[in-house]
PDB file of N, CA and C in Angstrom:
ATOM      1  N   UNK A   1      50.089  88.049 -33.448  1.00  0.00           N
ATOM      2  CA  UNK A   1      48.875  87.284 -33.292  1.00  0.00           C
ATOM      3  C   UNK A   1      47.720  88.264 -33.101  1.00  0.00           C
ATOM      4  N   UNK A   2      46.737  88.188 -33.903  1.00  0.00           N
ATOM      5  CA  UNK A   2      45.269  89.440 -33.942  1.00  0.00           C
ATOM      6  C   UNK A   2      44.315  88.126 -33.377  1.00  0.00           C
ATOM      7  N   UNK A   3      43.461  88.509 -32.378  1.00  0.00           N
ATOM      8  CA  UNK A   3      42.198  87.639 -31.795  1.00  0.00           C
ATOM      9  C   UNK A   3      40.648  88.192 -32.291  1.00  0.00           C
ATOM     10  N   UNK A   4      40.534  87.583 -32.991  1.00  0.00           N
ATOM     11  CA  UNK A   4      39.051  88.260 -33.165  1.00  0.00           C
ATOM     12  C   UNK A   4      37.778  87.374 -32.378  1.00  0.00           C
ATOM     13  N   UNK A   5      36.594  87.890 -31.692  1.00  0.00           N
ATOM     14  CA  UNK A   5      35.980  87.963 -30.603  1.00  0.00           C
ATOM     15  C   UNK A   5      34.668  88.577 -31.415  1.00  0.00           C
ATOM     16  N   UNK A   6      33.360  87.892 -30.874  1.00  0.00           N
ATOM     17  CA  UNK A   6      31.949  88.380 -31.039  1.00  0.00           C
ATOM     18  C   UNK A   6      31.038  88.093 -30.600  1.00  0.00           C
ATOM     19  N   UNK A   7      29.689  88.508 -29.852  1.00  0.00           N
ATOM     20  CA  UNK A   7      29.471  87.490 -28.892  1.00  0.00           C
ATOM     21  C   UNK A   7      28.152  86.854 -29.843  1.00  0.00           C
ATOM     22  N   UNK A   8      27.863  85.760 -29.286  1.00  0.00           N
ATOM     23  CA  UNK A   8      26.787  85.040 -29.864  1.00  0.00           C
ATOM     24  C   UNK A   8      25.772  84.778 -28.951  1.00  0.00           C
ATOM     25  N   UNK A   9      24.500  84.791 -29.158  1.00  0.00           N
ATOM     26  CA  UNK A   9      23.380  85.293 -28.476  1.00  0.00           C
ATOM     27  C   UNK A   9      23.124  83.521 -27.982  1.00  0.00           C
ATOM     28  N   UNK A  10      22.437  83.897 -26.277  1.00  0.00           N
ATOM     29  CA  UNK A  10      22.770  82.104 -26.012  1.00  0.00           C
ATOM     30  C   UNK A  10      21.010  82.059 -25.971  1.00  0.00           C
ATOM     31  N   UNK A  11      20.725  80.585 -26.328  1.00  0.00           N
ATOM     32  CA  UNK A  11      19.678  80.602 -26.100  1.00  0.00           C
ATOM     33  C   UNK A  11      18.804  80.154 -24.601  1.00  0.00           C
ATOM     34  N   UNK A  12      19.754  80.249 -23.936  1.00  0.00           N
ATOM     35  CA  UNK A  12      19.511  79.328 -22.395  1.00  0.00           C
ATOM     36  C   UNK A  12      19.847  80.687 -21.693  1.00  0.00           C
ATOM     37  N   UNK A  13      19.710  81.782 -21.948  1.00  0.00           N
ATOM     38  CA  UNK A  13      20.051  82.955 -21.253  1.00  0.00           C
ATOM     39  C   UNK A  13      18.853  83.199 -20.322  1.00  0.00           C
ATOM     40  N   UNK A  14      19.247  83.673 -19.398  1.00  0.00           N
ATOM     41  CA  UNK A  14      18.112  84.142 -18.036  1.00  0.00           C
ATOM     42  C   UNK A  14      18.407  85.189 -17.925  1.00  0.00           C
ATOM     43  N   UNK A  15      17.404  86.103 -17.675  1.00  0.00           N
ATOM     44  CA  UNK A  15      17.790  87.622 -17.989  1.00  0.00           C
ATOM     45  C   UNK A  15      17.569  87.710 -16.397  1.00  0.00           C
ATOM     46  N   UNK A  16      18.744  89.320 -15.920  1.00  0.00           N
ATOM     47  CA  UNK A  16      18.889  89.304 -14.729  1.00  0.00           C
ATOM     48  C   UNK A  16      17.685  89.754 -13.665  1.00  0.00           C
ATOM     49  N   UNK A  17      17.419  89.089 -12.657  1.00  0.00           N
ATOM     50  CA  UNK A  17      16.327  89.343 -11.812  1.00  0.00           C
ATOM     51  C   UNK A  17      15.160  88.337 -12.280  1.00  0.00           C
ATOM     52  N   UNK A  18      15.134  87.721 -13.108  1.00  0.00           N
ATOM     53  CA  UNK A  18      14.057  86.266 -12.874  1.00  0.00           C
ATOM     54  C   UNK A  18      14.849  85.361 -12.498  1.00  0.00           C
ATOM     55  N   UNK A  19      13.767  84.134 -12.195  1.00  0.00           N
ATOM     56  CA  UNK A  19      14.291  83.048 -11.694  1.00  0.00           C
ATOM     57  C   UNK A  19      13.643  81.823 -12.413  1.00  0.00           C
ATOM     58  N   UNK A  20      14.423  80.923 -12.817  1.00  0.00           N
ATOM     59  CA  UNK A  20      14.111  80.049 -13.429  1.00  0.00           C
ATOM     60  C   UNK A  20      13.782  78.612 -12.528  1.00  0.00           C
ATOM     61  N   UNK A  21      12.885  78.302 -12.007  1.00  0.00           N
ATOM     62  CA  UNK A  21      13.011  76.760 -11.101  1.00  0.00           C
ATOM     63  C   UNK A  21      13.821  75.808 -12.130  1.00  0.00           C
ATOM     64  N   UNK A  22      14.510  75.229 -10.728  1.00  0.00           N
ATOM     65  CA  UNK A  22      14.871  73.927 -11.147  1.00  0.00           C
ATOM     66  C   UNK A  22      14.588  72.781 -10.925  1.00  0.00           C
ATOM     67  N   UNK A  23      15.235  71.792 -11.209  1.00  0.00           N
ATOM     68  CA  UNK A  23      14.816  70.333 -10.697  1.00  0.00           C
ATOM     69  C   UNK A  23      14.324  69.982  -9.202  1.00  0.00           C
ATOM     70  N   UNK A  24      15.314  70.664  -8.656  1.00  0.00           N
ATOM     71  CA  UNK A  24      15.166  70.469  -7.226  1.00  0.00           C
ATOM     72  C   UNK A  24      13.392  71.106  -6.606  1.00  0.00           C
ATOM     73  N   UNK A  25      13.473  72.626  -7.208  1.00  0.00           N
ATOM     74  CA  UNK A  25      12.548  73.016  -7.236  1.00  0.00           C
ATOM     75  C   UNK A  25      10.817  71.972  -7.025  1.00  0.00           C
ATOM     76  N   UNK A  26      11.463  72.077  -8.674  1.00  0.00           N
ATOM     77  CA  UNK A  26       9.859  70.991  -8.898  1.00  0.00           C
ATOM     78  C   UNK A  26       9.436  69.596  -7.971  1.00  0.00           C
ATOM     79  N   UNK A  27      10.729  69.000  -7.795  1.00  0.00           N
ATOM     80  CA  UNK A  27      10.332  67.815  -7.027  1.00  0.00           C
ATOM     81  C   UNK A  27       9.917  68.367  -5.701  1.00  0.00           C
ATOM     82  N   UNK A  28      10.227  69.378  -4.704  1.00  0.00           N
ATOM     83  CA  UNK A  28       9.709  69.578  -3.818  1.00  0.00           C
ATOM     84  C   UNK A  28       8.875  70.204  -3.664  1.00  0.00           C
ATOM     85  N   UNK A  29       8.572  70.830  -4.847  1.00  0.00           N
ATOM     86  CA  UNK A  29       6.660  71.174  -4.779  1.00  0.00           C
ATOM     87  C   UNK A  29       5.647  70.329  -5.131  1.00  0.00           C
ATOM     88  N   UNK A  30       6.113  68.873  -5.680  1.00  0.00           N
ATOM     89  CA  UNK A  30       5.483  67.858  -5.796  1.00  0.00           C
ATOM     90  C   UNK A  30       5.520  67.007  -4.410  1.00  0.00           C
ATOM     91  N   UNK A  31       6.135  67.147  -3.992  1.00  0.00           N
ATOM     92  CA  UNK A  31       6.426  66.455  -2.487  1.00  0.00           C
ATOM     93  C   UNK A  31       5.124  66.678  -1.594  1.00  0.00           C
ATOM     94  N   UNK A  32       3.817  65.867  -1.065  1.00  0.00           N
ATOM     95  CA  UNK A  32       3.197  65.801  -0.229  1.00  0.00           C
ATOM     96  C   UNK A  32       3.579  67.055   1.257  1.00  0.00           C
ATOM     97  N   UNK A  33       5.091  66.679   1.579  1.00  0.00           N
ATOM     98  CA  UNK A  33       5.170  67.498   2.405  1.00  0.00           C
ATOM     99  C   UNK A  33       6.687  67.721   2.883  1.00  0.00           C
ATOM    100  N   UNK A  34       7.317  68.515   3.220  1.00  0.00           N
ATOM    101  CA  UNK A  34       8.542  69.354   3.322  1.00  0.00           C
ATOM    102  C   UNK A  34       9.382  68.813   4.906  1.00  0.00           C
ATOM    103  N   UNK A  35       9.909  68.653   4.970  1.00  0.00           N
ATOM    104  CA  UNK A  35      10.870  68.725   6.756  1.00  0.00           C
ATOM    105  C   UNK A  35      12.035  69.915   6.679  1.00  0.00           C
ATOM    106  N   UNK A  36      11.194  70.822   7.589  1.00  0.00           N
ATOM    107  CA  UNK A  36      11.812  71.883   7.469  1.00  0.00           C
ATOM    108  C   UNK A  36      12.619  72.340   8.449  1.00  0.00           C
ATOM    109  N   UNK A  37      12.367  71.296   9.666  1.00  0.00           N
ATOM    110  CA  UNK A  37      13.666  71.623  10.710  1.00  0.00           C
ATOM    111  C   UNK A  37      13.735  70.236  11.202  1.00  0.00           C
ATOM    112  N   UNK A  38      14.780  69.695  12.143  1.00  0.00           N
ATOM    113  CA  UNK A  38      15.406  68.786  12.676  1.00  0.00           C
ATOM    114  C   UNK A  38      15.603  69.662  14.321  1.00  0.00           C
ATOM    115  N   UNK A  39      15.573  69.785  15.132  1.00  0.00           N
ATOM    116  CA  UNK A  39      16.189  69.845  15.890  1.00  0.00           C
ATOM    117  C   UNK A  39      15.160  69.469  17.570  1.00  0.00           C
ATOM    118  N   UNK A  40      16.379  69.162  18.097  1.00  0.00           N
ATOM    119  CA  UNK A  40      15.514  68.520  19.766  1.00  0.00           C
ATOM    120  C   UNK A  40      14.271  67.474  19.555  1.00  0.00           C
ATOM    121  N   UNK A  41      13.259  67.744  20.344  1.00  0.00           N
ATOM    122  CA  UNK A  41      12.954  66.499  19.850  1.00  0.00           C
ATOM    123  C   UNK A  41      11.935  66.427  19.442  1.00  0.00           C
ATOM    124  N   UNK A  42      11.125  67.241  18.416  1.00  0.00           N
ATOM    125  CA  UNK A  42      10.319  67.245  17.383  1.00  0.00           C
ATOM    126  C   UNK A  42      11.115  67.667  16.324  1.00  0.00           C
ATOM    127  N   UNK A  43      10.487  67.538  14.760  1.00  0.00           N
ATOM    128  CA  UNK A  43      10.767  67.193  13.510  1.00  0.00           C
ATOM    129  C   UNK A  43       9.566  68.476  13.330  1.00  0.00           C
ATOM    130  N   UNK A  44       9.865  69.418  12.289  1.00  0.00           N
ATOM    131  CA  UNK A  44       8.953  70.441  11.740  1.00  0.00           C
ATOM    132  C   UNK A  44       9.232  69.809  10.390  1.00  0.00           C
ATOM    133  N   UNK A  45       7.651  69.700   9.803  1.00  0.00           N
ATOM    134  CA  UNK A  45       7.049  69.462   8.510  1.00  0.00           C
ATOM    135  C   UNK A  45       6.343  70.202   8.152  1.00  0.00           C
ATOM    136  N   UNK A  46       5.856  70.792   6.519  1.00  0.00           N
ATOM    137  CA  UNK A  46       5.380  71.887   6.250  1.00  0.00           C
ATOM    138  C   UNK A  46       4.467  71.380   5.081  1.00  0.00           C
ATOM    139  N   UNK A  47       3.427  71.351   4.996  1.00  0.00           N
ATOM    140  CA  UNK A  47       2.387  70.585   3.964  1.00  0.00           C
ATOM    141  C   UNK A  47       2.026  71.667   2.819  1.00  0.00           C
ATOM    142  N   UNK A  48       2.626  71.060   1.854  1.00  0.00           N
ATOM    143  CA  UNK A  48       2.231  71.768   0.880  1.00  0.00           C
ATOM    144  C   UNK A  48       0.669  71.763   0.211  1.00  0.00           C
ATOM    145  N   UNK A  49      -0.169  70.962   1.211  1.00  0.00           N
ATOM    146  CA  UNK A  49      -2.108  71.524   0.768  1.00  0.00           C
ATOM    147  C   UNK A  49      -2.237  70.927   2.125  1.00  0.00           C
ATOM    148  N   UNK A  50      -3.970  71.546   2.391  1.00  0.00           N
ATOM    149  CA  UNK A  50      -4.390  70.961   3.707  1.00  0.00           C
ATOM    150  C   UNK A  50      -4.273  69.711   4.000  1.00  0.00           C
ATOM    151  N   UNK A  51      -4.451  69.036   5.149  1.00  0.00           N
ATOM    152  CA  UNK A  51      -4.356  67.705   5.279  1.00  0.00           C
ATOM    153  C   UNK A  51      -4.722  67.773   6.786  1.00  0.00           C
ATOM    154  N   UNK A  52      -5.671  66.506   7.094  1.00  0.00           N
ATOM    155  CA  UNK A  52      -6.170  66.552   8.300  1.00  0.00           C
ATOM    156  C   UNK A  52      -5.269  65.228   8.971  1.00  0.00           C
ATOM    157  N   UNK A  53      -4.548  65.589  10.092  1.00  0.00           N
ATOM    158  CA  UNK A  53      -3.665  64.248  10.395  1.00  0.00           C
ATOM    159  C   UNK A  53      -4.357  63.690  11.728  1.00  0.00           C
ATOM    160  N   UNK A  54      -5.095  62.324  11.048  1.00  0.00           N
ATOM    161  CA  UNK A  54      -5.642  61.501  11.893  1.00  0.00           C
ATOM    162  C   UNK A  54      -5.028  60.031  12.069  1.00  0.00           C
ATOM    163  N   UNK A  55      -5.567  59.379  13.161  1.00  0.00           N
ATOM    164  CA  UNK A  55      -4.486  57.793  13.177  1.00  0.00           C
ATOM    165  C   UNK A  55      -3.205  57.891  13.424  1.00  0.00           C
ATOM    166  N   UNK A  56      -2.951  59.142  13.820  1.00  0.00           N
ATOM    167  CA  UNK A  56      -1.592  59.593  14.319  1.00  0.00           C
ATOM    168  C   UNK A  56      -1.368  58.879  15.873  1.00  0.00           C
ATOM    169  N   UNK A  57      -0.200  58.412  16.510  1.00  0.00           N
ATOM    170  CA  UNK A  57      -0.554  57.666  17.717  1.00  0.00           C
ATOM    171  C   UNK A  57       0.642  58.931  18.327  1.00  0.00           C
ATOM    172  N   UNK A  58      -0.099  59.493  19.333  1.00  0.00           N
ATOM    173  CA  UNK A  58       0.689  60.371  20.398  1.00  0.00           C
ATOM    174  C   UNK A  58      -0.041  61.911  19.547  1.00  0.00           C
ATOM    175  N   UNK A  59       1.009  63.188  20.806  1.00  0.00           N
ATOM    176  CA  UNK A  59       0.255  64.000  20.299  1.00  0.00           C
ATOM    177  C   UNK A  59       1.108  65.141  19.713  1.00  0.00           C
ATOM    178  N   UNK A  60      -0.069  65.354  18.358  1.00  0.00           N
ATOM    179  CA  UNK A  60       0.851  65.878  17.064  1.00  0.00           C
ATOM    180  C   UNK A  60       0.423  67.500  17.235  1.00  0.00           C
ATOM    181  N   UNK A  61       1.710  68.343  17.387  1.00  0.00           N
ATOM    182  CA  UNK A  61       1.575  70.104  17.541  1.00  0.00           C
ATOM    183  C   UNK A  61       1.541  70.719  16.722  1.00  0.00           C
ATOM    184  N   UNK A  62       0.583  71.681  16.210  1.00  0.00           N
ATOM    185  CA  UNK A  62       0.457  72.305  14.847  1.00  0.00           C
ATOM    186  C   UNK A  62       0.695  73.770  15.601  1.00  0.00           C
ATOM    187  N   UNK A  63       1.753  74.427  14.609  1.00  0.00           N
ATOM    188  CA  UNK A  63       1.846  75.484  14.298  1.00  0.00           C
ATOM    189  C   UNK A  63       0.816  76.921  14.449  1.00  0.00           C
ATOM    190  N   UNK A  64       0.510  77.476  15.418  1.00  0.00           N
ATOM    191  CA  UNK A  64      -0.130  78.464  15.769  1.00  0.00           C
ATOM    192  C   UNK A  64      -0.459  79.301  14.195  1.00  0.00           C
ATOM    193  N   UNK A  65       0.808  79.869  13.859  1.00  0.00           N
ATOM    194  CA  UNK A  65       0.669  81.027  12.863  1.00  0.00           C
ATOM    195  C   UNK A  65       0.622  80.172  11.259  1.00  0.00           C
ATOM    196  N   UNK A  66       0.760  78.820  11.339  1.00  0.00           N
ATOM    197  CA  UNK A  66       0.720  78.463   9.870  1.00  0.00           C
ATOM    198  C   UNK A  66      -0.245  76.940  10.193  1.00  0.00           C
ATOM    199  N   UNK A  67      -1.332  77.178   9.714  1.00  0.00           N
ATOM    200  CA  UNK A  67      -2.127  75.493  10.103  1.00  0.00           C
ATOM    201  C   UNK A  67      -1.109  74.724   8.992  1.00  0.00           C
ATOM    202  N   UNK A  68      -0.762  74.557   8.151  1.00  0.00           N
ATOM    203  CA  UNK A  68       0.337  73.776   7.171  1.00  0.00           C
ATOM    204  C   UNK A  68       1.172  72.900   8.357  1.00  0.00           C
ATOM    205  N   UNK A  69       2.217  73.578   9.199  1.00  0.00           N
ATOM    206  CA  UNK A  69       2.920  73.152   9.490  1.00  0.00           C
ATOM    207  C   UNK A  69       2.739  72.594  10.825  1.00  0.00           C
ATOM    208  N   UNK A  70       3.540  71.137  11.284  1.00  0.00           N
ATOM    209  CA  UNK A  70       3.584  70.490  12.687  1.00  0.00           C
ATOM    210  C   UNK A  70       4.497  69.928  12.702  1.00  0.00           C
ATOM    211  N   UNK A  71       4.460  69.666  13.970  1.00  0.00           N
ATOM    212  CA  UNK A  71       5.661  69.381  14.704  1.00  0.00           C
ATOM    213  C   UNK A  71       5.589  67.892  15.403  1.00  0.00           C
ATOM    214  N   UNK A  72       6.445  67.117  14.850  1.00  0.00           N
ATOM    215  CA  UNK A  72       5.854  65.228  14.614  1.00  0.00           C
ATOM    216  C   UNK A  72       7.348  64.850  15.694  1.00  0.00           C
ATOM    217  N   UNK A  73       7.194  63.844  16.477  1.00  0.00           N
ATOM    218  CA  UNK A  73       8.586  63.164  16.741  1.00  0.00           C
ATOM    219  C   UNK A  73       9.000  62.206  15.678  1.00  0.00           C
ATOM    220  N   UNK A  74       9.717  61.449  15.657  1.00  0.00           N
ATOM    221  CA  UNK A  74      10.255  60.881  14.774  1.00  0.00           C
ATOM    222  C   UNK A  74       9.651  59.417  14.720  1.00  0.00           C
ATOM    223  N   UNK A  75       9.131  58.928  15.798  1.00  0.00           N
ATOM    224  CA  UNK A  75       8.254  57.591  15.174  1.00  0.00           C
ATOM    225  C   UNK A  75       6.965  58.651  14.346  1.00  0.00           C
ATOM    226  N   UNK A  76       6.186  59.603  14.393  1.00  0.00           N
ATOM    227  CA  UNK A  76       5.106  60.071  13.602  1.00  0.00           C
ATOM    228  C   UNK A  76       5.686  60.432  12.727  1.00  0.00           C
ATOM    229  N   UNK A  77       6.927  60.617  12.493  1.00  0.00           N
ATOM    230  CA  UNK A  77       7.247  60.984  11.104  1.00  0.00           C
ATOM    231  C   UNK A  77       7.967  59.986  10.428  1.00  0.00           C
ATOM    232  N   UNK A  78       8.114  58.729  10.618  1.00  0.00           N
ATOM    233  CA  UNK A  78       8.459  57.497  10.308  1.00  0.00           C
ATOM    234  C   UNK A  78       6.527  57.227   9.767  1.00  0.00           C
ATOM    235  N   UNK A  79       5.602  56.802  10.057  1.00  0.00           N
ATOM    236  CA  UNK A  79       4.361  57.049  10.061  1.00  0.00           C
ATOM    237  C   UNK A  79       3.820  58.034   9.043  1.00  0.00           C
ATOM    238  N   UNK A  80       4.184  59.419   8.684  1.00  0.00           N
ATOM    239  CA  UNK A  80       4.022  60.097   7.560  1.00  0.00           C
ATOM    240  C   UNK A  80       4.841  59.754   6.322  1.00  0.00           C
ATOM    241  N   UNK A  81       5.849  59.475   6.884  1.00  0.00           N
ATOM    242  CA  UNK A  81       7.070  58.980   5.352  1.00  0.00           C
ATOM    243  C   UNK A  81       6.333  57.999   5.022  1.00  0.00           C
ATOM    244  N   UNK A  82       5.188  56.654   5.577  1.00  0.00           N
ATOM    245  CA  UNK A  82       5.165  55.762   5.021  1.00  0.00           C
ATOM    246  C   UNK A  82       3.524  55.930   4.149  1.00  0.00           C
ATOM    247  N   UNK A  83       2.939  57.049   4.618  1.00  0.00           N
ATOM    248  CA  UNK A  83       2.090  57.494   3.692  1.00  0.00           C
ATOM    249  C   UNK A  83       1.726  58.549   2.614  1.00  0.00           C
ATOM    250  N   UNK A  84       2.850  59.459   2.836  1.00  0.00           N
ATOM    251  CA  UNK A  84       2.661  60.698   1.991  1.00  0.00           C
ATOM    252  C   UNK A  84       4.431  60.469   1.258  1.00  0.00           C
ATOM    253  N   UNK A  85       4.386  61.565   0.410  1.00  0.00           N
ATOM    254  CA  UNK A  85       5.498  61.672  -0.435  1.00  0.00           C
ATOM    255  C   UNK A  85       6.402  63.065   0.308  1.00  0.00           C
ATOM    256  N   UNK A  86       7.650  62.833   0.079  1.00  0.00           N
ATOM    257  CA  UNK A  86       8.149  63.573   0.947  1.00  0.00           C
ATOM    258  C   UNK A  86       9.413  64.429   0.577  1.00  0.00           C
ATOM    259  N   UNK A  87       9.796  65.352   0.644  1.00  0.00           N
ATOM    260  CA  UNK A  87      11.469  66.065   0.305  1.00  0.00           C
ATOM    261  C   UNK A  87      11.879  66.941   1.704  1.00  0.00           C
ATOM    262  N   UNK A  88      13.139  66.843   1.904  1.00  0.00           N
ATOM    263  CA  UNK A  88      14.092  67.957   2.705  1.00  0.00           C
ATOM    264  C   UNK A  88      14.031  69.223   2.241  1.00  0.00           C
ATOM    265  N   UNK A  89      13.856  69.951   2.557  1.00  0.00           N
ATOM    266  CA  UNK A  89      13.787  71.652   2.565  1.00  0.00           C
ATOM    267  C   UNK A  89      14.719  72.300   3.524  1.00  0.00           C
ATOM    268  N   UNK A  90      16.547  71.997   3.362  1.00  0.00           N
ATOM    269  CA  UNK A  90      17.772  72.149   4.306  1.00  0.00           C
ATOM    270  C   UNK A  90      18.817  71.724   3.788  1.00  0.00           C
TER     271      UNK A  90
END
């Protein structure tokens, strides 16, 4: 038995060291805004453009080193889900 073998050039090839986004990608840069941690008892969200958060009821902690990001409990972020667009980033 002789195997003959050749390679054929793909057209979906990614050459090594770029990166191609994907789906996932895109929808969460379309996403209003990100939840980027869960834990205890604020919720970290990360806004992908400015946004001034007013009509918020209680009080909402922004991020020292990034104005983007705050720190919502979970009724204010029940309250953002029902006005902005949203994805998991985890």
């Amino acid at each position: 038995m002789k195997v003959e073998a050749y390679f054929v050039p793909n057209p979906n090839y990614i050459p090594k060291g770029t990166y191609k986004p994907t789906a996932l990608d895109e929808e969460k840069a379309c996403a209003d805004f990100l939840i980027t941690d869960c834990g205890g008892r604020r919720t970290e969200v990360r806004f992908n453009h400015d946004v001034v958060l007013s009509g918020m009821k209680g009080r909402v902690e922004r991020c020292e080193s990034n104005p983007r990001i705050y720190y919502v409990t979970d009724r204010q972020l029940d309250y953002l889900k029902s006005k902005f667009t949203y994805a998991c980033d985890f």
